[in-house]
Protein backbone atom coordinates (compact mmCIF):
# COMPACT_ATOMS: atom_id res chain seq x y z
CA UNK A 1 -19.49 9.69 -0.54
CA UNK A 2 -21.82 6.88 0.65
CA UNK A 3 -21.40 2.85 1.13
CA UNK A 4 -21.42 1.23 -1.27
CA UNK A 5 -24.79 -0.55 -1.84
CA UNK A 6 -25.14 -4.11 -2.13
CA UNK A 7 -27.75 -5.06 -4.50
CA UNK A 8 -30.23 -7.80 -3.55
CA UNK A 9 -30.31 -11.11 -4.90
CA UNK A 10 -33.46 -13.40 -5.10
CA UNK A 11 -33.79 -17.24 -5.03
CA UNK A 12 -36.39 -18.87 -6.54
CA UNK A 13 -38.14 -15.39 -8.35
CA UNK A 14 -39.49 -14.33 -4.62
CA UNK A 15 -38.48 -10.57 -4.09
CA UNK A 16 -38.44 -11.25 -0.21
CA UNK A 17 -36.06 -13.94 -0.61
CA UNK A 18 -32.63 -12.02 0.11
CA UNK A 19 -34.03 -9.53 2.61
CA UNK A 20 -32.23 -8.87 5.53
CA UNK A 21 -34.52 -8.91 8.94
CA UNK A 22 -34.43 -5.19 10.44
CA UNK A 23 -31.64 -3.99 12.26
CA UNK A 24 -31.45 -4.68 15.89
CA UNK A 25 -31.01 -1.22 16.99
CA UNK A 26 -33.78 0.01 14.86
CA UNK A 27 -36.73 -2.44 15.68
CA UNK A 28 -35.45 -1.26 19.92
CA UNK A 29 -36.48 2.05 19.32
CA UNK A 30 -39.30 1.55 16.49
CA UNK A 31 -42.20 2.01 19.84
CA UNK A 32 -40.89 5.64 20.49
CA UNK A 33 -42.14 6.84 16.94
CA UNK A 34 -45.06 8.73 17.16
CA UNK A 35 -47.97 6.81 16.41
CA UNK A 36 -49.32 6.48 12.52
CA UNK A 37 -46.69 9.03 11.97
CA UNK A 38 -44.43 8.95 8.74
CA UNK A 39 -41.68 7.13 8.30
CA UNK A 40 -38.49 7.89 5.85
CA UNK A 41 -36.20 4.90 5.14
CA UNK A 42 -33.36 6.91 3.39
CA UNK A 43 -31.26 4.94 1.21
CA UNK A 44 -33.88 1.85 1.97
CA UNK A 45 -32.34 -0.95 -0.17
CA UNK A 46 -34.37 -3.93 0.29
CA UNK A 47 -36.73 -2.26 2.37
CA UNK A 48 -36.80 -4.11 5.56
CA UNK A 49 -36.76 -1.27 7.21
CA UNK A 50 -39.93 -0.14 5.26
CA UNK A 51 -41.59 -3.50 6.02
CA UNK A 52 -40.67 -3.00 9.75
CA UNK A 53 -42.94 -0.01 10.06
CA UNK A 54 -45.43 -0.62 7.37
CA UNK A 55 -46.02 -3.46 9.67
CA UNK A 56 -46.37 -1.14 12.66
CA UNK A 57 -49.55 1.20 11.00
CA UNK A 58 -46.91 3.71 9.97
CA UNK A 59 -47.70 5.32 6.51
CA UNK A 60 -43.64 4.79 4.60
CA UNK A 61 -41.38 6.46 2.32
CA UNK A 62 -38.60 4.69 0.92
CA UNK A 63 -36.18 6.67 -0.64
CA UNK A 64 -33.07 5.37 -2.78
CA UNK A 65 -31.37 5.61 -6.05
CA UNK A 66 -32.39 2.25 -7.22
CA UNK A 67 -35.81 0.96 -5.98
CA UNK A 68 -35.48 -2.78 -7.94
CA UNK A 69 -35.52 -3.93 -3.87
CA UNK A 70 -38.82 -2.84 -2.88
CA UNK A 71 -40.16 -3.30 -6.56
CA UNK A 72 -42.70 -5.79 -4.96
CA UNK A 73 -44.07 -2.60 -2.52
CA UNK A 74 -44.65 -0.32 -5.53
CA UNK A 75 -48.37 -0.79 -5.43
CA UNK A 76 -49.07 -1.48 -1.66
CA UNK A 77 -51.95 1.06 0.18
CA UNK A 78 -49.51 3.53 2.56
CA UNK A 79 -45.97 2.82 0.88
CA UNK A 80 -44.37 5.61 -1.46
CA UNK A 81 -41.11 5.03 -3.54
CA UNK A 82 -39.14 7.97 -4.50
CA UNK A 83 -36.14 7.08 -6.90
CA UNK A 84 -33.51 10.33 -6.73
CA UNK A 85 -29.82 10.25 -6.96
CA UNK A 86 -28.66 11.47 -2.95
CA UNK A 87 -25.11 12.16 -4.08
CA UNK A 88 -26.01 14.31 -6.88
CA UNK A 89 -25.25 17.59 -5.05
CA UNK A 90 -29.24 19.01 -6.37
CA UNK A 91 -31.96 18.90 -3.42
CA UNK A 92 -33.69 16.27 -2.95
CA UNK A 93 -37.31 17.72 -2.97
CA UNK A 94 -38.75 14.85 -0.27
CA UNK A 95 -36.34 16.03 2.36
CA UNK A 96 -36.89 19.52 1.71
CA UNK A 97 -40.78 19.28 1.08
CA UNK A 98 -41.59 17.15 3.99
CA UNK A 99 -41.40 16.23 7.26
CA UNK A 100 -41.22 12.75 9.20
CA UNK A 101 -41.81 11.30 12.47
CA UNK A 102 -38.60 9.49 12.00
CA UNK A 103 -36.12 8.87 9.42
CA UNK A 104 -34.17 5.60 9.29
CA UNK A 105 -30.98 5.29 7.81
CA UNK A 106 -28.18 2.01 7.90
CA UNK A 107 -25.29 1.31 6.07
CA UNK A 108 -25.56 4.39 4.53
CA UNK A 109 -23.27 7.54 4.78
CA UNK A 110 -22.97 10.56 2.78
CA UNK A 111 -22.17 13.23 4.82
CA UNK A 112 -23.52 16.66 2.98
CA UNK A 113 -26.78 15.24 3.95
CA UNK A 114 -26.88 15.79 7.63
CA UNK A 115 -28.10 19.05 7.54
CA UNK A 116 -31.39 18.07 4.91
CA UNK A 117 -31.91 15.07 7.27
CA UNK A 118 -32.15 16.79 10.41
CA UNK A 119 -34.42 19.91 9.01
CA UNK A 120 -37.00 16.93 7.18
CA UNK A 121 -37.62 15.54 11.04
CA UNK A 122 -41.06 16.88 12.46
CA UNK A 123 -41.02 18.42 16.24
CA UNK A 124 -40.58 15.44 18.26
CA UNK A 125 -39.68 13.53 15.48
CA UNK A 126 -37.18 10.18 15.92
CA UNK A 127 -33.09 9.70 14.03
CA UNK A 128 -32.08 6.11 13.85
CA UNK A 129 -28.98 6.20 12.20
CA UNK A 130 -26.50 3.11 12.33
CA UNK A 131 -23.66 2.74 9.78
CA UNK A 132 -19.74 1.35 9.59
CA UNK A 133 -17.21 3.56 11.60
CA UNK A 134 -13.67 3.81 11.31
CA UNK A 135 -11.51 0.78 11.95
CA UNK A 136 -14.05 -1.81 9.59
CA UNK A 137 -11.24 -1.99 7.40
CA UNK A 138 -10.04 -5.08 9.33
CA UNK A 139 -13.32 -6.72 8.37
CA UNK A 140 -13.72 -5.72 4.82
CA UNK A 141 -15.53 -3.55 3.36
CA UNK A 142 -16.21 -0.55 3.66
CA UNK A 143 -13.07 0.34 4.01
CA UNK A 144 -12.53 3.95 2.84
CA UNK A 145 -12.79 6.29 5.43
CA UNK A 146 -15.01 8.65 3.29
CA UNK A 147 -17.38 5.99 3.94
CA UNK A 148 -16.48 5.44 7.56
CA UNK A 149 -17.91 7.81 10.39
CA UNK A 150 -15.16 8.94 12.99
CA UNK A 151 -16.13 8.27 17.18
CA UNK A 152 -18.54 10.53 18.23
CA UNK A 153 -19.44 12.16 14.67
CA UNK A 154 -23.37 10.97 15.15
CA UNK A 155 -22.98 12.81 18.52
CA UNK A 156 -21.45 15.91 16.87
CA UNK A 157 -24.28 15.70 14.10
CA UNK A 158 -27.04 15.72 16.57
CA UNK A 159 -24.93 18.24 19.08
CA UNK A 160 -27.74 21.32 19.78
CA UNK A 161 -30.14 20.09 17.29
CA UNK A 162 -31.44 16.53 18.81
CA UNK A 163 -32.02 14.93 22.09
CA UNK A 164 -29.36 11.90 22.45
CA UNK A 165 -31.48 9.04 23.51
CA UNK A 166 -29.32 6.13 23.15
CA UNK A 167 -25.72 5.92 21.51
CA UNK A 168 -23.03 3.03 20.73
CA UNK A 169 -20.21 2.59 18.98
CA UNK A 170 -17.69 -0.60 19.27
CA UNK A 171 -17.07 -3.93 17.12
CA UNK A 172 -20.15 -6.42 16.58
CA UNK A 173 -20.03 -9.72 15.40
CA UNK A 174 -23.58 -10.03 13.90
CA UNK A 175 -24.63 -10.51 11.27
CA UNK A 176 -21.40 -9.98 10.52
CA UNK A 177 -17.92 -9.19 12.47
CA UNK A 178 -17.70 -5.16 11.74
CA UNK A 179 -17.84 -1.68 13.74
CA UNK A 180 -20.65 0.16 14.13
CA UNK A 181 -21.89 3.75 15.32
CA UNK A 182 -25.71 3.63 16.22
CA UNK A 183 -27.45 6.67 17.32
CA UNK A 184 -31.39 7.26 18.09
CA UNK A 185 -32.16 11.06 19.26
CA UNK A 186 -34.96 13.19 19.22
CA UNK A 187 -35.90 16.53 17.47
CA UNK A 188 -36.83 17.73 20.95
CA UNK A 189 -34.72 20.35 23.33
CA UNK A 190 -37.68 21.83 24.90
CA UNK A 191 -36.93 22.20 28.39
CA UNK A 192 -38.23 19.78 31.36
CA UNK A 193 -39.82 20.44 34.39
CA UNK A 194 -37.64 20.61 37.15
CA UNK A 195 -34.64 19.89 34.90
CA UNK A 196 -32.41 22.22 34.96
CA UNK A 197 -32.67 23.22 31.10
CA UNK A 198 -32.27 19.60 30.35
CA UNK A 199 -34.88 18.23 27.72
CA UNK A 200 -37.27 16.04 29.22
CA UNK A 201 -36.08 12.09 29.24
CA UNK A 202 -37.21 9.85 26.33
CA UNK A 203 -38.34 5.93 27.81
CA UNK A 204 -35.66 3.53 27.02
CA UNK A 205 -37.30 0.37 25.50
CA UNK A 206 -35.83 -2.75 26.65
């Protein structure tokens, strides 16, 4: 089961009025995507994710269930919107069909999806994942634990398939008090030189 979504509210008929500025975590790690490669923003919302990396020469894919958020981006040169149900148990033929530089995904968690996530990332290509983890409950919502990952499940997720580059998980206070699991990792195990077997280092942007 996933978050549930919040749906976007305008004020005064501009579709950019309620849009959330990109995550933190994501906009860190945004200069270790491959350059002009293709972004997914999976379960995109509001698209500021989207905007992010539109805004960085990326070509985008925003992929969600109800695309009234990025209505505005429908006909703008190097953005595609694909409307398809994620929780409908049928493929979802843009994960399947095609592959990404890096795939974003926040406040978003529906677990049979792992797998299709991690096979649509090109060689080399970038997870930024960042959702609500066990123990939000004392904030609000969400607080099921279907929609609530466990400590360490992003690391188990990426275990022998990505590259760890960065990982957190604790309570944050902005924008709002809540606890988080944040992983970026790489679709690369190739061996280093000199390293022991150890995949070669990714730079960690301040």
């Amino acid at each position: 089961m996933s978050t549930p979504p919040s749906t976007p509210s305008s004020a005064a008929g501009s579709p950019h009025a309620a849009i959330s500025p990109p995550s933190p975590w994501v906009v860190r790690f945004a200069p270790l995507v491959r350059a002009g490669g293709p972004v997914l923003d999976l379960a995109c919302g509001s698209g500021r994710h989207l905007r992010l990396f539109q805004a960085r020469n990326h070509p985008v894919v925003g992929l969600d269930r109800d695309l009234r958020g990025v209505a505005d981006l429908c006909a703008t040169a190097g953005v595609e919107l694909v409307e398809a149900d994620l929780e409908s148990g049928v493929p979802v033929p843009l994960l399947r069909d095609h592959r990404f530089a890096a795939i974003v995904v926040t406040n978003y968690l529906h677990r049979p999806l792992f797998p299709a996530i991690l096979d649509a990332l090109e060689p080399g290509g970038l997870l930024l994942y960042e959702t609500f983890a066990l123990g939000n409950a004392r904030f609000g919502r969400p607080a099921s634990p279907a929609f609530l990952l466990h400590s360490g499940e992003l690391l188990e997720v990426a275990r022998g398939r990505l590259q760890v580059v960065a990982y957190e998980h604790g309570e944050v206070a902005s924008p709002k008090a809540a606890v988080m699991q944040r992983l970026c990792a790489v679709k690369d195990l190739e061996a280093g030189s000199g390293l022991d077997g150890d995949p070669e280092p990714r730079p960690l942007p301040a």
